[in-house]
N, C-alpha and C. Protein backbone atom coordinates (compact mmCIF):
# COMPACT_ATOMS: atom_id res chain seq x y z
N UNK A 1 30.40 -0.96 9.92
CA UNK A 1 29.96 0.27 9.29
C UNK A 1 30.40 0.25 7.83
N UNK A 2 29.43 0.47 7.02
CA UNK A 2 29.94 0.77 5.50
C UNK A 2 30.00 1.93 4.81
N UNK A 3 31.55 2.50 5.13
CA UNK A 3 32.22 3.56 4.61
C UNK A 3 31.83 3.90 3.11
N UNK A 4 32.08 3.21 2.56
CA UNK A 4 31.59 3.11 1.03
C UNK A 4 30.50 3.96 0.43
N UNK A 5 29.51 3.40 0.68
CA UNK A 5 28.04 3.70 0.61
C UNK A 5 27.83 5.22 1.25
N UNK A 6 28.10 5.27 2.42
CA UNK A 6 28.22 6.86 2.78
C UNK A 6 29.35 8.10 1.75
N UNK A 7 30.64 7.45 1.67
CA UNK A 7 31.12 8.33 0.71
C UNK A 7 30.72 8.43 -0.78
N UNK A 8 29.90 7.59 -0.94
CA UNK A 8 29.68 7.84 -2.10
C UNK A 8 28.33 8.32 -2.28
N UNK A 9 27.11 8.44 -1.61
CA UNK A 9 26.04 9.38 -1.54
C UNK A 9 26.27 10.64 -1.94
N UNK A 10 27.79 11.54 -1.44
CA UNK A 10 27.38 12.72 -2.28
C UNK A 10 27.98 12.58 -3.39
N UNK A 11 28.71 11.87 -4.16
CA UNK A 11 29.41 11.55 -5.31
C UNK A 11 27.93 11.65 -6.38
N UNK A 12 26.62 10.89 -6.01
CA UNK A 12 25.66 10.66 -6.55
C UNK A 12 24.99 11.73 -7.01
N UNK A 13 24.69 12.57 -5.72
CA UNK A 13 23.64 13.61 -5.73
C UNK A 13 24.13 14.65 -6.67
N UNK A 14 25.78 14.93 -6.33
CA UNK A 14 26.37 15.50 -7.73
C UNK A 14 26.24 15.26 -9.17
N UNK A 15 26.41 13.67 -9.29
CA UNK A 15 26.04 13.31 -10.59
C UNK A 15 24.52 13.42 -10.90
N UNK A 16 23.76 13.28 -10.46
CA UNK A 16 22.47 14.17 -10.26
C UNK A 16 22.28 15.23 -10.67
N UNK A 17 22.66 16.09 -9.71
CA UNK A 17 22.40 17.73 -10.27
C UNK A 17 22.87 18.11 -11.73
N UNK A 18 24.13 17.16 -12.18
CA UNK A 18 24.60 17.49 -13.35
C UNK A 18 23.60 17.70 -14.34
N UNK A 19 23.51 16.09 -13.94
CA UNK A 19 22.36 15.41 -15.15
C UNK A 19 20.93 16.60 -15.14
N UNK A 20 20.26 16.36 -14.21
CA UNK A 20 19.33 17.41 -13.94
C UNK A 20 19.22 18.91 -14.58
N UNK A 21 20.17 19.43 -14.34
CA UNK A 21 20.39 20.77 -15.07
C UNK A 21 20.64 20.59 -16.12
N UNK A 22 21.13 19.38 -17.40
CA UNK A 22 21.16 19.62 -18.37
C UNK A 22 19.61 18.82 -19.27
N UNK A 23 18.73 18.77 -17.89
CA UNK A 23 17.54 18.20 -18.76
C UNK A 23 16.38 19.34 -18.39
N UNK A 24 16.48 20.36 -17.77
CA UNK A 24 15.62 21.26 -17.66
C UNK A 24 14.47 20.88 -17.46
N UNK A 25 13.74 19.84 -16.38
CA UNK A 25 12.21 19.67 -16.63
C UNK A 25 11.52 21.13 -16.39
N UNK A 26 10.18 20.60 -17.52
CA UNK A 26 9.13 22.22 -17.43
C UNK A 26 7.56 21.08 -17.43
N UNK A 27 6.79 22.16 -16.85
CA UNK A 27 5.61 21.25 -16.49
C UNK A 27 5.28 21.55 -17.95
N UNK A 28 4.30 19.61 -17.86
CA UNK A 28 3.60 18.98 -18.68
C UNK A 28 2.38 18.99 -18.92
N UNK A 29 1.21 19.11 -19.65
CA UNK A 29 0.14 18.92 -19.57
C UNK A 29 -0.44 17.03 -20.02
N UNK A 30 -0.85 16.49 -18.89
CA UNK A 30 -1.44 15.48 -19.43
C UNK A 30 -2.85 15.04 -19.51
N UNK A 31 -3.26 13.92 -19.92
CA UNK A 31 -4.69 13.91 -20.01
C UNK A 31 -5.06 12.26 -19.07
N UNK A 32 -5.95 12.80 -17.71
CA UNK A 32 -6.33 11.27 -17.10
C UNK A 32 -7.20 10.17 -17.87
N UNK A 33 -6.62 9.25 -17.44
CA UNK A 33 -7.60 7.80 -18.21
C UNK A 33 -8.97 7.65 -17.63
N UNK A 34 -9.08 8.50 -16.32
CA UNK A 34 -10.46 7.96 -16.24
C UNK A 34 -11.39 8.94 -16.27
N UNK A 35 -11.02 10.04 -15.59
CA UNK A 35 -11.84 11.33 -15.76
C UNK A 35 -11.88 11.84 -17.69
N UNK A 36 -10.66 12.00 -18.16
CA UNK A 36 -10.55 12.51 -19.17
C UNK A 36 -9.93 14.14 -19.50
N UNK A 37 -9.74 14.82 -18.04
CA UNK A 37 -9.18 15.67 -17.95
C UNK A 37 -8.26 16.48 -17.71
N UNK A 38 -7.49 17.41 -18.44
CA UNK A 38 -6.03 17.64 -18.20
C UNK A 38 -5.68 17.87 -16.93
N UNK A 39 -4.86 17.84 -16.90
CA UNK A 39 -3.92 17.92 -15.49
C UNK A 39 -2.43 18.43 -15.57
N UNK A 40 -2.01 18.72 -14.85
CA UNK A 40 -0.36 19.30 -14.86
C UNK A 40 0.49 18.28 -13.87
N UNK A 41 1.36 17.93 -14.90
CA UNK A 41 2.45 17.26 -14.09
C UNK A 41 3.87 18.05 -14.45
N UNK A 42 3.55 18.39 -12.71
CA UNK A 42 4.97 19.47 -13.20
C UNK A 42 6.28 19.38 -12.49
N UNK A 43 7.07 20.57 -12.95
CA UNK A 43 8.86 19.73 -12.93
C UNK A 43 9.14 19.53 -12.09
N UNK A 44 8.43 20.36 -10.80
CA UNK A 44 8.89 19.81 -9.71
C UNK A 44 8.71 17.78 -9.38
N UNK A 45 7.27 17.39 -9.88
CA UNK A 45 6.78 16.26 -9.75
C UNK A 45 7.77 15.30 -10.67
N UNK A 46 8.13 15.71 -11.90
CA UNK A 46 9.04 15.27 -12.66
C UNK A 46 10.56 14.55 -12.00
N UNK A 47 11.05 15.88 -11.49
CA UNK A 47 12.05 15.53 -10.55
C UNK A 47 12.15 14.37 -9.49
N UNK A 48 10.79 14.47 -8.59
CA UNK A 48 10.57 13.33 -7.49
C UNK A 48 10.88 12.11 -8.62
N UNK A 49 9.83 11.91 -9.98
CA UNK A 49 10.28 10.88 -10.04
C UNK A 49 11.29 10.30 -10.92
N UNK A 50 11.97 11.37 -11.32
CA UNK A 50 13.60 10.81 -11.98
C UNK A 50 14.27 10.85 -10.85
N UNK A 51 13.93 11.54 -9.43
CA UNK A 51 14.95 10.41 -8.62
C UNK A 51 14.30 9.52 -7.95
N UNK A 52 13.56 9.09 -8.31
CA UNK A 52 13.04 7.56 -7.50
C UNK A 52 13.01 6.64 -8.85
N UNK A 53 13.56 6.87 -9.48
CA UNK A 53 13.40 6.21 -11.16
C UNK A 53 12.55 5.39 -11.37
N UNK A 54 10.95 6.29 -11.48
CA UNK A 54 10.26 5.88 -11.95
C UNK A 54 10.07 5.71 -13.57
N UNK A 55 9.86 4.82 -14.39
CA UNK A 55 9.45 4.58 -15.59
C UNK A 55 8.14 5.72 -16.41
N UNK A 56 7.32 5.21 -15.85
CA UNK A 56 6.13 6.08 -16.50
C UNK A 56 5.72 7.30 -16.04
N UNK A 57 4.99 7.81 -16.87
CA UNK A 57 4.37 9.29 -16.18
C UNK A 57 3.27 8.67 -15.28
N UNK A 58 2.60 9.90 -14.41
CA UNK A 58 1.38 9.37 -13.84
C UNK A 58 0.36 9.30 -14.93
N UNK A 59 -0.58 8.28 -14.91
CA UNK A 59 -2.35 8.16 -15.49
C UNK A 59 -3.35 9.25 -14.99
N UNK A 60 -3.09 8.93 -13.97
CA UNK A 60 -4.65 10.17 -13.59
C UNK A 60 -4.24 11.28 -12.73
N UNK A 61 -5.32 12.20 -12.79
CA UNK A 61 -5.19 13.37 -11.88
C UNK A 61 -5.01 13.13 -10.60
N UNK A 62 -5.26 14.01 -9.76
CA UNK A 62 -4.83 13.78 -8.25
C UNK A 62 -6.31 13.56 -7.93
N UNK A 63 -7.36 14.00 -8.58
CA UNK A 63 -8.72 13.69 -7.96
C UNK A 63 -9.00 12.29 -7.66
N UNK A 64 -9.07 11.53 -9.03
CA UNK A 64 -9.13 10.36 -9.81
C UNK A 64 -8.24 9.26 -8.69
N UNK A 65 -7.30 9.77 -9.16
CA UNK A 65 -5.95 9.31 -8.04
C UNK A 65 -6.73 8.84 -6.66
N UNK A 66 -6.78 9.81 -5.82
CA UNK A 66 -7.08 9.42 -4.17
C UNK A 66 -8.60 8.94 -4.14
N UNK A 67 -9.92 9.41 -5.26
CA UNK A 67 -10.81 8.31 -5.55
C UNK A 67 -9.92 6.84 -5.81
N UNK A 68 -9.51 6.13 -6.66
CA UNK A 68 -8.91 5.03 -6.79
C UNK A 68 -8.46 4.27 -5.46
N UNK A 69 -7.77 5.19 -4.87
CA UNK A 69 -6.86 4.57 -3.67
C UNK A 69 -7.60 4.33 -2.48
N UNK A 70 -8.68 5.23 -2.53
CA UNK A 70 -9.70 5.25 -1.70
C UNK A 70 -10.95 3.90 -1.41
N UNK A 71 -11.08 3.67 -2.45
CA UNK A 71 -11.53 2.86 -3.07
C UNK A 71 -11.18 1.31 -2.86
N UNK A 72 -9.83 1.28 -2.68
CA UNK A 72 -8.99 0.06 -2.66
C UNK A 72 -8.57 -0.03 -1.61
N UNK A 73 -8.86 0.80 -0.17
CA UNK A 73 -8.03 0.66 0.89
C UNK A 73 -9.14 -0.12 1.94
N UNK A 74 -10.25 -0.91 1.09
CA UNK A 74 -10.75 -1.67 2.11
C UNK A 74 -10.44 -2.61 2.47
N UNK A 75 -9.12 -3.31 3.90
CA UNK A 75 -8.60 -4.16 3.81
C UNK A 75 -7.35 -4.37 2.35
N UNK A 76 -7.28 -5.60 2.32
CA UNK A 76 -6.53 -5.82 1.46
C UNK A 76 -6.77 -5.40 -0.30
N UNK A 77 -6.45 -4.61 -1.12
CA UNK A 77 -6.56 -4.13 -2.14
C UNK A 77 -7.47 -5.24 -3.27
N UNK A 78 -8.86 -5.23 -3.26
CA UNK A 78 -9.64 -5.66 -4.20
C UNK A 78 -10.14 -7.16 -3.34
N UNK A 79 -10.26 -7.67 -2.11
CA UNK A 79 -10.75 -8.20 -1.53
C UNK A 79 -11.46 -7.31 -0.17
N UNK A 80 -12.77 -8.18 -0.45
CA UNK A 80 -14.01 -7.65 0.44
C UNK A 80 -13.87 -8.43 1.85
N UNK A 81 -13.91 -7.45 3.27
CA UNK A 81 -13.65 -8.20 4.33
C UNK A 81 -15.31 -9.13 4.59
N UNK A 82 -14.61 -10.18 4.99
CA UNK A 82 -15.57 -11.13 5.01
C UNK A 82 -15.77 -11.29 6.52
N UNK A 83 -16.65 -11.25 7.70
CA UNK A 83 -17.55 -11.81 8.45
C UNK A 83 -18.72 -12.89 8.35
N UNK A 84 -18.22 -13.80 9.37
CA UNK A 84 -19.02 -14.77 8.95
C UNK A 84 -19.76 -15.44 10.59
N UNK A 85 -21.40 -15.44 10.59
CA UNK A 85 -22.20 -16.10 11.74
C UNK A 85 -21.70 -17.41 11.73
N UNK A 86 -21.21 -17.83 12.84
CA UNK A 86 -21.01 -19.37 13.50
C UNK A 86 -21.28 -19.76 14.99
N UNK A 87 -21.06 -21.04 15.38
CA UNK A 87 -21.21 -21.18 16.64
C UNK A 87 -19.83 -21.87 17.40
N UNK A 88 -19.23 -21.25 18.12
CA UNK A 88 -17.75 -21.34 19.18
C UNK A 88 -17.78 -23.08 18.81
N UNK A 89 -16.56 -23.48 18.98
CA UNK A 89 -16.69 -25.03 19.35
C UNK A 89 -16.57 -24.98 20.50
N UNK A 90 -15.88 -24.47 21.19
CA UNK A 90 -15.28 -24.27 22.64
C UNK A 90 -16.25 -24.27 23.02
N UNK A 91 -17.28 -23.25 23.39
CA UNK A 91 -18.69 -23.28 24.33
C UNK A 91 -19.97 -23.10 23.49
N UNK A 92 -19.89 -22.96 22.53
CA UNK A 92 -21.30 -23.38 22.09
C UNK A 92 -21.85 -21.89 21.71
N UNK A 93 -21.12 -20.64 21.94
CA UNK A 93 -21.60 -19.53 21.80
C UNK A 93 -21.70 -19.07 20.84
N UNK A 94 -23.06 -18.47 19.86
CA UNK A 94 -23.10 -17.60 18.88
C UNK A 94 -22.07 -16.45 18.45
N UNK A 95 -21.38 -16.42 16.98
CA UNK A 95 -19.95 -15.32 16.95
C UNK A 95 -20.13 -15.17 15.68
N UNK A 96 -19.28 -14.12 15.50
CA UNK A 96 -19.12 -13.68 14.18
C UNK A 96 -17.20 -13.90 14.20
N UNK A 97 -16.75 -14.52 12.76
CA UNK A 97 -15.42 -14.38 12.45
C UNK A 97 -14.80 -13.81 11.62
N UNK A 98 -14.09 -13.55 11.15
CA UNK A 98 -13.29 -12.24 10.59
C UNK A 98 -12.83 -13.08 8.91
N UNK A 99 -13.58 -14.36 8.90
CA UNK A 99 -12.82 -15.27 7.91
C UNK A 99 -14.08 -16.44 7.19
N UNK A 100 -13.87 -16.96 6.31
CA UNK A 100 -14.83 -18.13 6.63
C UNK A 100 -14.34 -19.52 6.64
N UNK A 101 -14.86 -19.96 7.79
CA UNK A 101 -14.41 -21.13 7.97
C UNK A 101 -14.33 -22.45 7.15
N UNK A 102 -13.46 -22.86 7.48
CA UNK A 102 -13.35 -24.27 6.43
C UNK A 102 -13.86 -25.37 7.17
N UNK A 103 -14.49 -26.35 6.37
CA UNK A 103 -14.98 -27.74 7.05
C UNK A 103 -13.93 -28.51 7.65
N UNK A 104 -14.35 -28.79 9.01
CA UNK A 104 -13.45 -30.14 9.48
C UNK A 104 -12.55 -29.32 10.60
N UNK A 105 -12.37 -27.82 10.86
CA UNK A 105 -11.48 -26.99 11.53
C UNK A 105 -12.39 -26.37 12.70
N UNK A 106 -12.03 -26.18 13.86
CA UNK A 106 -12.54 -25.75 15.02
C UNK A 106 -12.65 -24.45 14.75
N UNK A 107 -13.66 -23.89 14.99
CA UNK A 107 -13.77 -22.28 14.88
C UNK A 107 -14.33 -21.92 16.22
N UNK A 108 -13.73 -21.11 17.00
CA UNK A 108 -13.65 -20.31 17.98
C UNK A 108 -14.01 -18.68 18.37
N UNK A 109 -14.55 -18.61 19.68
CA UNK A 109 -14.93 -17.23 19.84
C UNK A 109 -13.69 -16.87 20.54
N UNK A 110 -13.52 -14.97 20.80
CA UNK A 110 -12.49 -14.17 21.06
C UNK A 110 -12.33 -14.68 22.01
N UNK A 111 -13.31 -14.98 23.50
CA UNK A 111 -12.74 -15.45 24.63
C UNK A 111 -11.96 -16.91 24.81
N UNK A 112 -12.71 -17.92 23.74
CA UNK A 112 -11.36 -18.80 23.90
C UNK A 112 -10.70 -18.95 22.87
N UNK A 113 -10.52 -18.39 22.00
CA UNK A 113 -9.40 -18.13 21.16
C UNK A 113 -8.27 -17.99 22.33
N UNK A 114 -8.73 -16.07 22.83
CA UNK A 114 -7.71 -16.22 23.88
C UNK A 114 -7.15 -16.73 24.74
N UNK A 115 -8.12 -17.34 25.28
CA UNK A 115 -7.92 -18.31 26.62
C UNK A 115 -6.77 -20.03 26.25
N UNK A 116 -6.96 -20.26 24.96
CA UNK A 116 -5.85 -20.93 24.12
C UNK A 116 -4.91 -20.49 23.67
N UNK A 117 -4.56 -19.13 23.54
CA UNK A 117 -3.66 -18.83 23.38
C UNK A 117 -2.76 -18.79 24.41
N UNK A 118 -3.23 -18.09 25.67
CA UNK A 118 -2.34 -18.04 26.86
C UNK A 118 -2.31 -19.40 26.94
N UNK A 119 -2.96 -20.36 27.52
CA UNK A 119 -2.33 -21.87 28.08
C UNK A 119 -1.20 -22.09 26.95
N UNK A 120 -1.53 -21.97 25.64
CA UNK A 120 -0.39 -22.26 24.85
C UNK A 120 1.09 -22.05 24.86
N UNK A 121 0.85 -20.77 25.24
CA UNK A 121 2.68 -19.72 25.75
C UNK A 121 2.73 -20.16 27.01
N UNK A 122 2.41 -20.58 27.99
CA UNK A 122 2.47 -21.18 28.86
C UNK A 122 2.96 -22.84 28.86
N UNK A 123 2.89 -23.20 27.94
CA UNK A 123 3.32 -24.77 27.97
C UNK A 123 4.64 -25.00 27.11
């Protein structure tokens, strides 16, 4: 157990509040990069991120914002999921894969994918 680290959490939050109260955040007006329109970033929001010590202010509004994120949450952030028509090596069956295959590599359908997988954990 590390004593340390626990006694000193409220040592922090104190030095915190100090600091805090002698910086008074008051909401901000800023302007988004992509819309172009003001927005309020305010002290409460300020606060979250002087304690997560963030560097910058936010860029965009909250609209802009969850458009963006929205946007990017297909799969992996700025790659398009790829499906691809092939035929099983295993049995010869028409499939679609989640990837595209490379030359020279066995590409497989779900049933024996699986069906190799179990004999595998099995041996």
């Amino acid at each position: 157990m590390n004593w340390h680290v626990a006694a000193s959490a409220p040592r922090d939050r104190a030095k915190r509040d100090r600091v805090v109260g002698a910086m008074e955040f008051q909401d901000k007006n800023l302007k988004c990069v992509d819309c172009g329109q003001e927005f309020v970033f305010t002290a409460g929001e300020q606060l979250f991120f002087y304690d997560k010590q963030f560097k910058n202010e936010p860029k965009r509004c909250k609209a802009c914002k969850t458009q963006r994120v929205a946007g990017a949450s297909g799969g992996r952030a700025g790659h398009a999921k790829v499906e691809t028509r092939t035929t099983c090596s295993g049995c010869g069956k028409d499939t679609t894969v989640p990837f595209k295959p490379t030359q020279g590599r066995p590409v497989l359908c779900r049933e024996c994918f699986q069906q190799k997988r179990t004999s595998a954990a099995t041996a």
